[in-house]
C-alpha atoms as a PDB file:
ATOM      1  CA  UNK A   1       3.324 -18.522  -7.332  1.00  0.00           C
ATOM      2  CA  UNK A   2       0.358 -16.932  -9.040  1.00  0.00           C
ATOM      3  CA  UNK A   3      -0.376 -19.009 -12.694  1.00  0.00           C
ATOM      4  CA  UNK A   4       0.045 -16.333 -15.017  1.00  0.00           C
ATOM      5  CA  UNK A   5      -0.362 -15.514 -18.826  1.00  0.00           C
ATOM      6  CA  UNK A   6       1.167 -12.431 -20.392  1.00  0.00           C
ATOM      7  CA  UNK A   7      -1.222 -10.057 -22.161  1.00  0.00           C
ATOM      8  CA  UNK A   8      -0.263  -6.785 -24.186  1.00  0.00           C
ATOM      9  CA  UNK A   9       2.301  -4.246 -23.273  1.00  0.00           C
ATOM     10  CA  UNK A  10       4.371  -6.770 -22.090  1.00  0.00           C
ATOM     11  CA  UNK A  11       2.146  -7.001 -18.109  1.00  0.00           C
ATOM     12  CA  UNK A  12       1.250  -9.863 -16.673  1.00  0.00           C
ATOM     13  CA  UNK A  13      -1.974 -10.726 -14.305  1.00  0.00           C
ATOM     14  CA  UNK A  14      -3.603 -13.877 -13.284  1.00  0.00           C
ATOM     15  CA  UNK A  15      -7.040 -14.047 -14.651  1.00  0.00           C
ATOM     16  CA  UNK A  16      -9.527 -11.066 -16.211  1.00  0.00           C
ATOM     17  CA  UNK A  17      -9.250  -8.237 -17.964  1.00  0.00           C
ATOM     18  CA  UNK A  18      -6.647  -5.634 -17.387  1.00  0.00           C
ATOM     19  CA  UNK A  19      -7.237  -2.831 -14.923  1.00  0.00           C
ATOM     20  CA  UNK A  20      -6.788   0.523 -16.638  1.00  0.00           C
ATOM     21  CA  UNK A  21      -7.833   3.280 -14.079  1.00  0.00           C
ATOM     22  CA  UNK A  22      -5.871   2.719 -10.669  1.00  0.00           C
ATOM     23  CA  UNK A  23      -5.483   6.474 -10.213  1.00  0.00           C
ATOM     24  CA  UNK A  24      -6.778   7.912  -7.396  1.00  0.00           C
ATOM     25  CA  UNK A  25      -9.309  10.542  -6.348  1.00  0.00           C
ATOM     26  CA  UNK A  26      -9.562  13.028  -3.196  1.00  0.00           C
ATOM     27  CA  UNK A  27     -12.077  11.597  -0.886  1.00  0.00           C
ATOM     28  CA  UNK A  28     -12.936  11.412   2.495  1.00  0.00           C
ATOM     29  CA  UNK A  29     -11.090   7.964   4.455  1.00  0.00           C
ATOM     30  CA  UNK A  30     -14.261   7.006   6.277  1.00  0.00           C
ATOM     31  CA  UNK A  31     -16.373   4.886   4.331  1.00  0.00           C
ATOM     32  CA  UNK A  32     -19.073   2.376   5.070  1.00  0.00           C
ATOM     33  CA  UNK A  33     -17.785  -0.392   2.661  1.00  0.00           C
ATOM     34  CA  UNK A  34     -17.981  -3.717   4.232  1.00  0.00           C
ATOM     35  CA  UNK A  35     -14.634  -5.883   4.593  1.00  0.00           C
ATOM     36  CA  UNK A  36     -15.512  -9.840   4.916  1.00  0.00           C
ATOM     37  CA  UNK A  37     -13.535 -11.258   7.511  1.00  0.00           C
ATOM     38  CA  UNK A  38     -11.721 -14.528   7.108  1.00  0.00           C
ATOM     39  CA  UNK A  39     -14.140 -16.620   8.336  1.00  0.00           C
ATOM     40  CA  UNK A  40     -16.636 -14.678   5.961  1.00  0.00           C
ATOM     41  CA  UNK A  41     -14.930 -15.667   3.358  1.00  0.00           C
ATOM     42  CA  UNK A  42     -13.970 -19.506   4.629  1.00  0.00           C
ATOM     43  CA  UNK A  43     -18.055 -19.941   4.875  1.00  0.00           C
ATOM     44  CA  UNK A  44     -19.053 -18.742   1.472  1.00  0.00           C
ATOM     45  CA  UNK A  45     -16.236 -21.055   0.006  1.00  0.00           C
ATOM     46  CA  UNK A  46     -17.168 -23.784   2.203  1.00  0.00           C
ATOM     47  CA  UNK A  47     -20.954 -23.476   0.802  1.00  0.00           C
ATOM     48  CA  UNK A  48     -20.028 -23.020  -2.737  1.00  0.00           C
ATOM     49  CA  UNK A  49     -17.778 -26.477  -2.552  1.00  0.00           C
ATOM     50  CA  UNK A  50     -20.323 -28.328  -0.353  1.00  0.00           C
ATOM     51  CA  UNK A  51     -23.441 -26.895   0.246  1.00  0.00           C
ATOM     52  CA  UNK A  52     -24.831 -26.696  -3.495  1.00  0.00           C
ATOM     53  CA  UNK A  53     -26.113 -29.455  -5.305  1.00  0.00           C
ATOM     54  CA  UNK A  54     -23.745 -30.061  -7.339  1.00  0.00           C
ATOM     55  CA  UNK A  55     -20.883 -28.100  -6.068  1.00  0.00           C
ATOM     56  CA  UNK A  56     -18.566 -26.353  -7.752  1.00  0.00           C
ATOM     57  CA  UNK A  57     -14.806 -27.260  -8.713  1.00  0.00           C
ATOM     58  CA  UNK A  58     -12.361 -25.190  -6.051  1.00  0.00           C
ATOM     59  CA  UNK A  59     -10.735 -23.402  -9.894  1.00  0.00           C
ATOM     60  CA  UNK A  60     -14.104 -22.172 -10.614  1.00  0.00           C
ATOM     61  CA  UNK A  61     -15.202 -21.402  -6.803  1.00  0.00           C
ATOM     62  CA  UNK A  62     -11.554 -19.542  -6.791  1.00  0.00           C
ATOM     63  CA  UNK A  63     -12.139 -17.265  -9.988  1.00  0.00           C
ATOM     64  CA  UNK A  64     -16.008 -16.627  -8.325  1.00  0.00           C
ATOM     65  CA  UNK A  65     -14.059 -15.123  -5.063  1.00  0.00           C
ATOM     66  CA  UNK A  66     -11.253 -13.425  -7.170  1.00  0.00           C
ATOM     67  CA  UNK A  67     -14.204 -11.385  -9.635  1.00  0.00           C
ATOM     68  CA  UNK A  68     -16.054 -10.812  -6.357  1.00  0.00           C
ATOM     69  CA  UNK A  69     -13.077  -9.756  -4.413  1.00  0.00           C
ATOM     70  CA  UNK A  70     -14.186 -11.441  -1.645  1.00  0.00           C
ATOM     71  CA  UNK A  71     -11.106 -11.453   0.178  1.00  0.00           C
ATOM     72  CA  UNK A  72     -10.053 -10.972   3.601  1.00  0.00           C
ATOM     73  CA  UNK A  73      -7.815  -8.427   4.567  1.00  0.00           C
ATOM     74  CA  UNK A  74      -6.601  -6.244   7.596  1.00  0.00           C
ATOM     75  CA  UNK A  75      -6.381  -2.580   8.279  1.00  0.00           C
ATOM     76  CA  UNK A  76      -3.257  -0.741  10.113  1.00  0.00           C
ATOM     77  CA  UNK A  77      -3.256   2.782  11.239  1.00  0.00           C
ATOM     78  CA  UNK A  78      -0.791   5.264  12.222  1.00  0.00           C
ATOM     79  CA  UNK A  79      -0.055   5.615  15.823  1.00  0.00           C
ATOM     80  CA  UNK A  80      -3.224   6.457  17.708  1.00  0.00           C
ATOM     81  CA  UNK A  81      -1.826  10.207  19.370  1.00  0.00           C
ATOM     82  CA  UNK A  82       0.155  10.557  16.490  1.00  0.00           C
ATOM     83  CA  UNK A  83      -3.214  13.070  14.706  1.00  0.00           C
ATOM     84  CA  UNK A  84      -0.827  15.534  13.381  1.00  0.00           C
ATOM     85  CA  UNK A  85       3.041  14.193  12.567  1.00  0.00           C
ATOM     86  CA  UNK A  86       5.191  16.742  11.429  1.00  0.00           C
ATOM     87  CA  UNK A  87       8.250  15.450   9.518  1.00  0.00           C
ATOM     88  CA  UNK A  88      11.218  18.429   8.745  1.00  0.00           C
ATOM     89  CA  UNK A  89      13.464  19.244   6.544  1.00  0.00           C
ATOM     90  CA  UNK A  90      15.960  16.264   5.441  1.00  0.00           C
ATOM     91  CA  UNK A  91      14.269  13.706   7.316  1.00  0.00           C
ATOM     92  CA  UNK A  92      12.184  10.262   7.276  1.00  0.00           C
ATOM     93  CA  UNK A  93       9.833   8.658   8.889  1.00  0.00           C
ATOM     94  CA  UNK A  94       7.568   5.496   9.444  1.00  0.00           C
ATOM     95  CA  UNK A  95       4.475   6.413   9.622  1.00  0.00           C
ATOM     96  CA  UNK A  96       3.072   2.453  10.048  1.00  0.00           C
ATOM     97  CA  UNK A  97       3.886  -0.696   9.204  1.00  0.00           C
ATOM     98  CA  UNK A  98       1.686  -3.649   8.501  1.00  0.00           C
ATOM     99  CA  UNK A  99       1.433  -6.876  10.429  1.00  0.00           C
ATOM    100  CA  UNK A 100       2.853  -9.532   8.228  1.00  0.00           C
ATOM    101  CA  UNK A 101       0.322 -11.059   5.097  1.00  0.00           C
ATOM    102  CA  UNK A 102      -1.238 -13.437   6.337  1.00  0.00           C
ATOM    103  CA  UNK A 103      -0.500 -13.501  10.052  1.00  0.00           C
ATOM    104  CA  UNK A 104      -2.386 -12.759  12.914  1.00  0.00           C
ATOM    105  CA  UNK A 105      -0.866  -9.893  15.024  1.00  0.00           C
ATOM    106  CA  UNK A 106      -1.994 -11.912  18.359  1.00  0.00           C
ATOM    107  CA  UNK A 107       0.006 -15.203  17.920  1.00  0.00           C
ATOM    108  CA  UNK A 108       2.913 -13.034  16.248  1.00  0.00           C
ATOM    109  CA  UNK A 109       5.305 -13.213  19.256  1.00  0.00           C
ATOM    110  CA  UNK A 110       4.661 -17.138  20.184  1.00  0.00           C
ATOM    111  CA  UNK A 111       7.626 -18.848  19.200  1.00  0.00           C
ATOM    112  CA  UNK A 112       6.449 -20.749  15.776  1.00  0.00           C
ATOM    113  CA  UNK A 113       3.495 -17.990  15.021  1.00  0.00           C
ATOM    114  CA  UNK A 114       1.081 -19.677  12.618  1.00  0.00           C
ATOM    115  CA  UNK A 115      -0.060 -18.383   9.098  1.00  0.00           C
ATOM    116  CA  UNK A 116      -3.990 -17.709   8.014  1.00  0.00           C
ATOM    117  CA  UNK A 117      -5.493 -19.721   5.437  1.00  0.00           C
ATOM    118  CA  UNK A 118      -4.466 -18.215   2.169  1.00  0.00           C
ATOM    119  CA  UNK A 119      -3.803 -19.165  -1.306  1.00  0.00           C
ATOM    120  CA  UNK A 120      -0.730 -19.579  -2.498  1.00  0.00           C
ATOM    121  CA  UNK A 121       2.774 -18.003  -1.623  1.00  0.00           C
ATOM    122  CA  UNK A 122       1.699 -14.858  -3.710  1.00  0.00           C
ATOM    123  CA  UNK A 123      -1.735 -14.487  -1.830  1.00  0.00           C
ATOM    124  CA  UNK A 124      -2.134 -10.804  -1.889  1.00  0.00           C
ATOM    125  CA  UNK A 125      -4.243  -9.451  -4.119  1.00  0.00           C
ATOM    126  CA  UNK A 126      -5.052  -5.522  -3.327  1.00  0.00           C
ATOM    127  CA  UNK A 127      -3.646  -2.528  -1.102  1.00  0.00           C
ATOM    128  CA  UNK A 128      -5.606   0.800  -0.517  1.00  0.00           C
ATOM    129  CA  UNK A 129      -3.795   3.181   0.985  1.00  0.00           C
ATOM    130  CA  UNK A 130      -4.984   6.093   2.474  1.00  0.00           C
ATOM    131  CA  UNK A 131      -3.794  10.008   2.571  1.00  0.00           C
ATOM    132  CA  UNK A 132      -4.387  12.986   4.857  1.00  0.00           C
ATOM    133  CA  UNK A 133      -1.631  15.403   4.421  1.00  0.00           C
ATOM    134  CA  UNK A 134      -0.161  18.525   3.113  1.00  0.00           C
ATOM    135  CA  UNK A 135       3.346  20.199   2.830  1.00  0.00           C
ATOM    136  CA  UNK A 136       4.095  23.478   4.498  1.00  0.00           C
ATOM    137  CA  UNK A 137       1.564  25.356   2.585  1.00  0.00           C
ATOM    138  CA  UNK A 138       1.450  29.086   1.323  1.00  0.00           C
ATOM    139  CA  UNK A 139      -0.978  29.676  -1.384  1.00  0.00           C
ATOM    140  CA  UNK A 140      -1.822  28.267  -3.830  1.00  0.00           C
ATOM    141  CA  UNK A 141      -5.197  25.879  -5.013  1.00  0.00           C
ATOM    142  CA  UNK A 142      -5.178  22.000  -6.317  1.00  0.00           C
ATOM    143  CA  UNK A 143      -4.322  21.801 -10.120  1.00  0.00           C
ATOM    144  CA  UNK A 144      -2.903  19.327 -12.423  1.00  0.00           C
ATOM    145  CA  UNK A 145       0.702  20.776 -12.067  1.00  0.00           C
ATOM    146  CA  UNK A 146       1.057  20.481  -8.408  1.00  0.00           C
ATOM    147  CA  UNK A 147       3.216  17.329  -8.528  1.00  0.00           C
ATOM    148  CA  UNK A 148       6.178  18.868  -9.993  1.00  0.00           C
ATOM    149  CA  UNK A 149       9.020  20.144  -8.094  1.00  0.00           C
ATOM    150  CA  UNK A 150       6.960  18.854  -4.722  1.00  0.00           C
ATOM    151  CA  UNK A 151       9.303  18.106  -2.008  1.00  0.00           C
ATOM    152  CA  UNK A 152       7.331  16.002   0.377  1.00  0.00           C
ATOM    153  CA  UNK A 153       6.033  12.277  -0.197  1.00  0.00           C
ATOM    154  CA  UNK A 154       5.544   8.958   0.706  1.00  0.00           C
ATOM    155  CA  UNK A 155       7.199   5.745   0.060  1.00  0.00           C
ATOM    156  CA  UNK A 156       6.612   2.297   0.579  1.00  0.00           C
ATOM    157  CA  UNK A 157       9.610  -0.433   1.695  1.00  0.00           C
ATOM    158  CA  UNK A 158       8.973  -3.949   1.769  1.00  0.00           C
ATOM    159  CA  UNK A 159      10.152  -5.866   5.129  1.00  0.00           C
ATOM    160  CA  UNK A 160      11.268  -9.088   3.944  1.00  0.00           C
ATOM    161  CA  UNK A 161      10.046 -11.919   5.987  1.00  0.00           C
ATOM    162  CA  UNK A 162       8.956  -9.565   8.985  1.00  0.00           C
ATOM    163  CA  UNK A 163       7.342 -12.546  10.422  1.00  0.00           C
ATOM    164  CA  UNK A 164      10.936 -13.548  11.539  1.00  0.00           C
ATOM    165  CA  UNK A 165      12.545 -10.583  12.647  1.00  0.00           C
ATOM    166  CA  UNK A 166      10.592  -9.794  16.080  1.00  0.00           C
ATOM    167  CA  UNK A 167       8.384  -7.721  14.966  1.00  0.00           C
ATOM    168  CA  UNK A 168       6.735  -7.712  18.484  1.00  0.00           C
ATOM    169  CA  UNK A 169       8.058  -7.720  21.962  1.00  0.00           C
ATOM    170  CA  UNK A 170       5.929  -7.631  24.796  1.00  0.00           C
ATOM    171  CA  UNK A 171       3.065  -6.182  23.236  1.00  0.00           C
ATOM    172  CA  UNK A 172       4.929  -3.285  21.727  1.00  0.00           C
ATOM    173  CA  UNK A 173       5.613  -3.080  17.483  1.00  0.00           C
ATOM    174  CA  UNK A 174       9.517  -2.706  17.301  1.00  0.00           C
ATOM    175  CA  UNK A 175      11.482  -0.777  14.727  1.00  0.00           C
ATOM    176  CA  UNK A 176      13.193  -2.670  12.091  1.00  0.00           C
ATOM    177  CA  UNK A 177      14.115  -0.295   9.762  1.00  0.00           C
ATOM    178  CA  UNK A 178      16.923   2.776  10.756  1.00  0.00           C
ATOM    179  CA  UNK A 179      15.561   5.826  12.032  1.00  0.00           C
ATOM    180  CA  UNK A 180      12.286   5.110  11.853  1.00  0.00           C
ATOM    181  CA  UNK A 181      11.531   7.657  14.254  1.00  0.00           C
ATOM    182  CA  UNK A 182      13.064  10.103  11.889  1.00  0.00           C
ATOM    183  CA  UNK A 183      15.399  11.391  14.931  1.00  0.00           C
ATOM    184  CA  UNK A 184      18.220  12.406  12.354  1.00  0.00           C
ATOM    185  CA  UNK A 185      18.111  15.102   9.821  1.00  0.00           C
ATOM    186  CA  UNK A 186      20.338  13.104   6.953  1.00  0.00           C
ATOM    187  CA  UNK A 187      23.008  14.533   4.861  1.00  0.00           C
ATOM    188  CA  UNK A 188      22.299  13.934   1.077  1.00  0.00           C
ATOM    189  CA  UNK A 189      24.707  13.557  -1.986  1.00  0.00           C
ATOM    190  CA  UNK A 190      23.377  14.605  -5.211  1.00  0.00           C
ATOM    191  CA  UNK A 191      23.535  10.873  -6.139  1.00  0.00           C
ATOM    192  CA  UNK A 192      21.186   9.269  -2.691  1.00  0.00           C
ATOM    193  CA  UNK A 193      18.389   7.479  -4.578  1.00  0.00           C
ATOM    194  CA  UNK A 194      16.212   9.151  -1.399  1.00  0.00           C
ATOM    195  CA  UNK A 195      17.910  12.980  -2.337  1.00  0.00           C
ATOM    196  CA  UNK A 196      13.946  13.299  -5.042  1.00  0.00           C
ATOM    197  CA  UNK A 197      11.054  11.376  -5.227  1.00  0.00           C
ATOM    198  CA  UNK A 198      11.650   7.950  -7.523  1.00  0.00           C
ATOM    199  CA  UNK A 199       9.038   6.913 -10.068  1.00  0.00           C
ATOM    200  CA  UNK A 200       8.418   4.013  -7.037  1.00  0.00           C
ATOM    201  CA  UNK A 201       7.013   6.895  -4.651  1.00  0.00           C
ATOM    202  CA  UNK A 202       3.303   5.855  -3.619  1.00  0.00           C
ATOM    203  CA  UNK A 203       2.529   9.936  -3.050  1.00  0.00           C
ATOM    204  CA  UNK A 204       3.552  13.381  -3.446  1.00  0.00           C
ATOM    205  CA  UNK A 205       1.857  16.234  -2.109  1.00  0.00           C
ATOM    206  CA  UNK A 206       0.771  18.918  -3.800  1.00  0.00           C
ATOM    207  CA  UNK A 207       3.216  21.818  -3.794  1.00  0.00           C
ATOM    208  CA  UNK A 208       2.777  24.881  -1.357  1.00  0.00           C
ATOM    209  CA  UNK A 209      -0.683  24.024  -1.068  1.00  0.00           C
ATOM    210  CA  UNK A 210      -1.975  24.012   2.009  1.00  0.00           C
ATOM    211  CA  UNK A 211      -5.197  23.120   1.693  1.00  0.00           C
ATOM    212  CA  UNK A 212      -5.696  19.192   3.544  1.00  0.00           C
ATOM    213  CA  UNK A 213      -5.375  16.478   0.822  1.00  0.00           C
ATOM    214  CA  UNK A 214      -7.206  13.041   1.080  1.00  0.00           C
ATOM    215  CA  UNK A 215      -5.917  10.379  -1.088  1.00  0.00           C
ATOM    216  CA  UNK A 216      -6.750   7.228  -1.814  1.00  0.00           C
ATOM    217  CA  UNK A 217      -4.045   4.759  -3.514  1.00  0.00           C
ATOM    218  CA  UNK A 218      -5.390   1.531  -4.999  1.00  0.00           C
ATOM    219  CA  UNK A 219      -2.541  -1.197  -5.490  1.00  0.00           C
ATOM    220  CA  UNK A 220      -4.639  -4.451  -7.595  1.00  0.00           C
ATOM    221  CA  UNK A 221      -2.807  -7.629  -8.691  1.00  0.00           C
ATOM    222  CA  UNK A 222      -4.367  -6.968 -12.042  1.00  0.00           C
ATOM    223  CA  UNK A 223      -2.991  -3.583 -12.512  1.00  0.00           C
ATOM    224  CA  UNK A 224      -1.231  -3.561 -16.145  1.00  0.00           C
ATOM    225  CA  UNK A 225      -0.256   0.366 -16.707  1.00  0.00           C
ATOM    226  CA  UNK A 226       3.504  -0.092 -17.567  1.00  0.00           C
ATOM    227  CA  UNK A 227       5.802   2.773 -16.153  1.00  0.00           C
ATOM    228  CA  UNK A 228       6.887   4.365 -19.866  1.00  0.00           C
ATOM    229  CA  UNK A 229       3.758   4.458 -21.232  1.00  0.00           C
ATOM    230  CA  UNK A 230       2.258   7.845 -21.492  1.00  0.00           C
ATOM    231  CA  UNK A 231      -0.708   6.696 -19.484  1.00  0.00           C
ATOM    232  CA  UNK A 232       1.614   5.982 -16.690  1.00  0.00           C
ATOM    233  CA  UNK A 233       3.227   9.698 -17.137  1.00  0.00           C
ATOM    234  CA  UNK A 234       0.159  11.286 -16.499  1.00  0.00           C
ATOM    235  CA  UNK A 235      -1.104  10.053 -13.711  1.00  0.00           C
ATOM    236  CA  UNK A 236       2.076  10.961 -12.224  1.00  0.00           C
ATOM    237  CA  UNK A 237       1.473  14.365 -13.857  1.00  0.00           C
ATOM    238  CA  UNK A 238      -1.407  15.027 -12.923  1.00  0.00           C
ATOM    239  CA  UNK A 239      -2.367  12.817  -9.846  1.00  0.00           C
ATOM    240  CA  UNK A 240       1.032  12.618  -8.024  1.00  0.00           C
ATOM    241  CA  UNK A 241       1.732   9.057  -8.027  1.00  0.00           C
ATOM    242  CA  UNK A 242       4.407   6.620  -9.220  1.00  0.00           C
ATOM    243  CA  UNK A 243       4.883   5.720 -12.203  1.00  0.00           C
ATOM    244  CA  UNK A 244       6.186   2.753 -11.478  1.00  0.00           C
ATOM    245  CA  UNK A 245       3.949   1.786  -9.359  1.00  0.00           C
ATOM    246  CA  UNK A 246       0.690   1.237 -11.559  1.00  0.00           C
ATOM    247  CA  UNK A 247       1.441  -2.266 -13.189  1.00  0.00           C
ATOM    248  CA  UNK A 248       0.527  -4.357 -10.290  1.00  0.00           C
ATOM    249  CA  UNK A 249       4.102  -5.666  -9.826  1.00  0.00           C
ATOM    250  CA  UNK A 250       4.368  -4.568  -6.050  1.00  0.00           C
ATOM    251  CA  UNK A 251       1.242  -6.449  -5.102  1.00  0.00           C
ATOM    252  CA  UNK A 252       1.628  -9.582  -7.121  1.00  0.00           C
ATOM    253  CA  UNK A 253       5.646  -9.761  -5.566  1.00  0.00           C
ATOM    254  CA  UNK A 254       4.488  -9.457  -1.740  1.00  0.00           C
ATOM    255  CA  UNK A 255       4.792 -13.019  -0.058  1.00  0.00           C
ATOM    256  CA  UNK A 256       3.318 -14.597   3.240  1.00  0.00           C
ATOM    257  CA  UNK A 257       5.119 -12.929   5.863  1.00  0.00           C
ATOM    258  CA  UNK A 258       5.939 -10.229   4.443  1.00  0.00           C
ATOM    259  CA  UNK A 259       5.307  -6.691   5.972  1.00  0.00           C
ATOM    260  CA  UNK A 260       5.030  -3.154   4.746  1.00  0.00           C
ATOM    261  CA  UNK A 261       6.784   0.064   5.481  1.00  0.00           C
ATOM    262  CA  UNK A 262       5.082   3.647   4.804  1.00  0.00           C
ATOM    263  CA  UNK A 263       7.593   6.407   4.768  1.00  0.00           C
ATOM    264  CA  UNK A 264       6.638   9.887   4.435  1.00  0.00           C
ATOM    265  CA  UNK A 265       9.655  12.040   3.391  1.00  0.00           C
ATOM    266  CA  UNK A 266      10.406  15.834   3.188  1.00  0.00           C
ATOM    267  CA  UNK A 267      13.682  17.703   1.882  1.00  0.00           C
ATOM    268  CA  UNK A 268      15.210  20.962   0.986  1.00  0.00           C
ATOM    269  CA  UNK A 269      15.256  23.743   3.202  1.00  0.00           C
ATOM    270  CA  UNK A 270      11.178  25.198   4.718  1.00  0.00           C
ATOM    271  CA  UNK A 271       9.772  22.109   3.641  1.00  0.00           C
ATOM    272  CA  UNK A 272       7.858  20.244   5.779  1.00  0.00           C
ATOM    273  CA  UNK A 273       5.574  17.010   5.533  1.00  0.00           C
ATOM    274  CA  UNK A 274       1.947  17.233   7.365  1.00  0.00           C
ATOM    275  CA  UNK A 275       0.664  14.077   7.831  1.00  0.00           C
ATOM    276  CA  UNK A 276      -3.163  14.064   9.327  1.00  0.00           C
ATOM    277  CA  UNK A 277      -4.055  10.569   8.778  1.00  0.00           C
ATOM    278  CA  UNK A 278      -2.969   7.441   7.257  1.00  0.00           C
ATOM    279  CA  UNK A 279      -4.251   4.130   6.811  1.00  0.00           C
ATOM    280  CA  UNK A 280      -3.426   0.836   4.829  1.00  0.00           C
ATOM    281  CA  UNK A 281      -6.032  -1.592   3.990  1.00  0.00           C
ATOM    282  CA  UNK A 282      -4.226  -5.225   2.855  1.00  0.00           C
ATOM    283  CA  UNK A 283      -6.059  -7.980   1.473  1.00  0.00           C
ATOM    284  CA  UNK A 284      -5.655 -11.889   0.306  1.00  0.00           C
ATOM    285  CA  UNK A 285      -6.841 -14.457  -1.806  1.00  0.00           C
ATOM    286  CA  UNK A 286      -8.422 -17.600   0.390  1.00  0.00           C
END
């Protein structure tokens, strides 16, 4: 378990100051950022505990890698052919899913699959997703109202212990979740938690606007927005996310072997979910 303190408005994060801008902003999913692998990160550890003079203690050469966040992490696309998924009227789909924190996707189907060096069972410490899509489109331009009354997102579900469940078979990722495909256009009652977009939704698109939209999602451990404050409300407002979803909770929960799910959603009659690209970026504390 992470150590902890509480801090105002009730949050809770493991060291630092609280982060108070995790909304996102359109831009473009390549980037040139460099991502330190894990033995990137194992080295710089290794030479900040041995290499100096008087080397450090590990708390102090943890909190350097945590304000650096100098973490490892892996990346997981949707399907390569997949460039344009369509997803109708009434139906769900996975768009991805990640291989389990801190696993290696290569020894995944040996029959005891060994973990990556991390830190503690609540290693993760940040997830960027990224967002190329659009609903059905018919005029329209981007605005601060465009959230409301949209009909097409995206989710996230947490796999439990994925490392368990035979993820992979032969080489090939197998579903886990029902309909993941998104063969079968569901009935709804007005009750279905999945009938409207929850405050937990990662993404809406903007309504009837057809226009591509790039988004880019930052999940930190040190998030502290809490979901009924009116912070939270407008960045659902006006940048289409969660608001339950901006106080870190999701990332600071997620344990080694766990995987996740991205769902993108449409319902209601002509609307339709254009997904271009997407991409999830997930990284850990060494």
């Amino acid at each position: 378990m992470l150590p902890r303190h509480p801090r105002g408005r009730g949050g809770f994060a493991t060291r630092g100051p609280p982060r108070k801008s995790p909304s996102p902003s359109p831009s473009p999913l390549e980037t040139n950022e460099f991502f330190p692998s894990l033995l990137d990160v194992l080295k710089v550890r290794y030479t900040l505990q041995w290499k100096l003079r008087e080397g450090f203690p590990v708390e102090l050469i943890d909190e350097i890698i945590d304000d650096a966040e100098y973490w490892p992490s892996t990346e997981h696309h949707m399907e390569e052919g997949d460039q344009h998924t369509v997803i109708g009227t009434d139906r769900d789909q996975v768009l991805l899913k990640t291989v389990p924190l801190c696993y290696d996707r290569k020894n995944l189907e040996q029959p005891s699959p060994k973990q990556l060096p991390h830190r503690g069972s609540h290693p993760c410490r940040k997830i960027v997703f990224h967002l190329s899509s659009h609903d059905q489109g018919s005029s329209g331009s981007f605005n601060e109202e465009m959230y409301s009354a949209s009909w097409t997102w995206f989710d996230i579900e947490v796999i439990r212990g994925a490392h368990k469940r035979n993820m992979y078979v032969n080489g090939e990722e197998q579903e886990l979740l029902e309909d993941e495909r998104g063969h079968v256009r569901r009935h709804f009652e007005p009750n279905d938690e999945l009938l409207l977009p929850r405050q937990t939704k990662l993404q809406v698109n903007g309504k009837h606007v057809r226009k591509l939209q790039n988004n880019t999602i930052v999940w930190h451990y040190l998030d502290d927005i809490q979901y009924d404050s009116h912070e939270a409300h407008e960045i659902e407002r006006t940048k289409g996310r969660g608001q339950s979803t901006l106080d870190g909770q999701y990332v600071r929960d997620l344990e080694v072997g766990d995987s996740i799910a991205l769902w993108a959603r449409a319902r209601f009659p002509g609307w339709t979910n254009h997904v271009y690209r997407a991409r999830v970026r997930v990284f850990w504390a060494v």
